[in-house]
Protein backbone atom coordinates (compact mmCIF):
# COMPACT_ATOMS: atom_id res chain seq x y z
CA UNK A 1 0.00 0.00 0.00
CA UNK A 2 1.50 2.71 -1.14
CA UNK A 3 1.27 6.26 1.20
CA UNK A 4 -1.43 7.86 -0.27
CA UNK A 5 -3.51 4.83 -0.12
CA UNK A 6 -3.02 4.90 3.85
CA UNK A 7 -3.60 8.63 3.70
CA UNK A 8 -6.88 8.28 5.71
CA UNK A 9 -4.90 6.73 8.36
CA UNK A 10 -3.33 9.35 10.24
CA UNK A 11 -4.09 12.47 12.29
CA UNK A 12 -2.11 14.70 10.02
CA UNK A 13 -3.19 18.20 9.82
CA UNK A 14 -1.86 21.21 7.54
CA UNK A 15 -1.84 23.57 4.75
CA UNK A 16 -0.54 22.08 1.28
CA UNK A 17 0.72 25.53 -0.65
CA UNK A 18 2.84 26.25 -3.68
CA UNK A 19 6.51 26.05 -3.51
CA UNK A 20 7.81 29.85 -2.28
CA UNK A 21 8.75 32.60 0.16
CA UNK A 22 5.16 32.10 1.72
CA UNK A 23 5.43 28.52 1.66
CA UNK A 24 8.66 28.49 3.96
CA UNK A 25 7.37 31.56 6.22
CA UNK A 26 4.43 29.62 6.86
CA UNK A 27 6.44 26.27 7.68
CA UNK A 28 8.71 28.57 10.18
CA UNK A 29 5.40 30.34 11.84
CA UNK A 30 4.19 26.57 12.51
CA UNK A 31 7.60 25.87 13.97
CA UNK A 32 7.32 28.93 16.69
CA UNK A 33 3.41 28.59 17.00
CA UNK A 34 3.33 25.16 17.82
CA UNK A 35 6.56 25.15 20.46
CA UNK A 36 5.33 21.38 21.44
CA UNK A 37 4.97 19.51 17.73
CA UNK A 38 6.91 18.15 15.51
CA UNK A 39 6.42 20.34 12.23
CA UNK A 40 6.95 18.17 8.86
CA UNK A 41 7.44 19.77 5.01
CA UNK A 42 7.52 17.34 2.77
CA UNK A 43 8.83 19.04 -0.34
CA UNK A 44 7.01 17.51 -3.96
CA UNK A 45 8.77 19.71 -6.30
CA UNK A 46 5.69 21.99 -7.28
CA UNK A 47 4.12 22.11 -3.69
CA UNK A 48 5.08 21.36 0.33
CA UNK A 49 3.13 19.70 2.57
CA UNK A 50 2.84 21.07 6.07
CA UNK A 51 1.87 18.84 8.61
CA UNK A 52 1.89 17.87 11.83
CA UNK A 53 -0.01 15.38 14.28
CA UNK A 54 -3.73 16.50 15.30
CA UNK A 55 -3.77 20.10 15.89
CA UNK A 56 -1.50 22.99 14.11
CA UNK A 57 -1.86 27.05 14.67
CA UNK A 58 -0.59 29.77 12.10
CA UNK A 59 -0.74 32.98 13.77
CA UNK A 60 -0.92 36.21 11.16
CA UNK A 61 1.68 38.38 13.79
CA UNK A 62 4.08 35.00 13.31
CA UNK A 63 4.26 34.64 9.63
CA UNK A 64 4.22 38.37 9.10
CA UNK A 65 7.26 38.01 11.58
CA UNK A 66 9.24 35.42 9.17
CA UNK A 67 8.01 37.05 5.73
CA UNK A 68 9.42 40.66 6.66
CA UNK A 69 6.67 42.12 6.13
CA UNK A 70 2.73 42.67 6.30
CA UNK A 71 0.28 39.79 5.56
CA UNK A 72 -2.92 39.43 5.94
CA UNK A 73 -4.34 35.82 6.27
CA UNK A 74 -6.72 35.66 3.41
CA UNK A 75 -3.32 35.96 1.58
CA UNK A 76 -2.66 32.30 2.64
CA UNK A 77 -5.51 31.18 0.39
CA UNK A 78 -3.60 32.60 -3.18
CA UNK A 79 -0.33 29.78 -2.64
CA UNK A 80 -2.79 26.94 -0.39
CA UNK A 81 -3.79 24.32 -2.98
CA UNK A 82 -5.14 22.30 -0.39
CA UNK A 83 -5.17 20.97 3.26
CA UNK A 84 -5.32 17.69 5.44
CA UNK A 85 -8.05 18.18 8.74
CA UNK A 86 -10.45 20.66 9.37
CA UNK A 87 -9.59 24.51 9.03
CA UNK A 88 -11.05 27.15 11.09
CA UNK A 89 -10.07 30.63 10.40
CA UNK A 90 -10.17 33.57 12.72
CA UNK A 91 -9.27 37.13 12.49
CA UNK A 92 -5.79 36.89 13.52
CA UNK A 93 -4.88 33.24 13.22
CA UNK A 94 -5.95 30.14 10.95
CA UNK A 95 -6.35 26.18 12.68
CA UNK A 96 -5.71 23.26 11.34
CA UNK A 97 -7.22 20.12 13.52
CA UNK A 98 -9.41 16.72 13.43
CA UNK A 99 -12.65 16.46 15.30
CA UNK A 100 -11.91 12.61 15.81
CA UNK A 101 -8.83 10.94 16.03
CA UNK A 102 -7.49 7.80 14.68
């Protein structure tokens, strides 16, 4: 079984975005916004994956912080192709997370 057929059977959670400047702030932000996870980026050439196990926070102030200069969240949506979990989106941060866990 190859790892997209076993997909479904993990509590990974994350943006997938387009290779880039944003793409690498955004992997950095989940580094310092999530002190107590592992943060993966699995790198595909024409996109990273972002993940990490359950639960991850991106925090506008944070990747402003590693991009040098002002963002604004709906931004994220222009380079996110996809994600893996539920999103919920607030005024100054975005969460990725699962209602139920494997």
């Amino acid at each position: 079984m190859s790892d997209m057929d076993k997909a479904h059977l993990n509590n990974m959670v994350g943006p997938i975005m387009r290779q880039g400047a944003l793409a690498r702030a955004v992997f950095e932000a989940a580094e310092v916004d999530n002190p107590d996870r592992k943060i993966l980026m699995e790198d595909k050439v024409a996109y990273v994956r972002i993940q990490t196990e359950d639960e991850m926070i991106l925090r506008q102030e944070t990747i402003e912080e590693m991009l040098g200069k002002p963002f604004k969240l709906n931004q994220l949506e222009v380079d996110m192709a996809s994600f893996a979990g539920r999103i919920e989106t607030k005024a100054d941060h975005v969460r990725f997370y699962f209602a139920k866990h494997l």
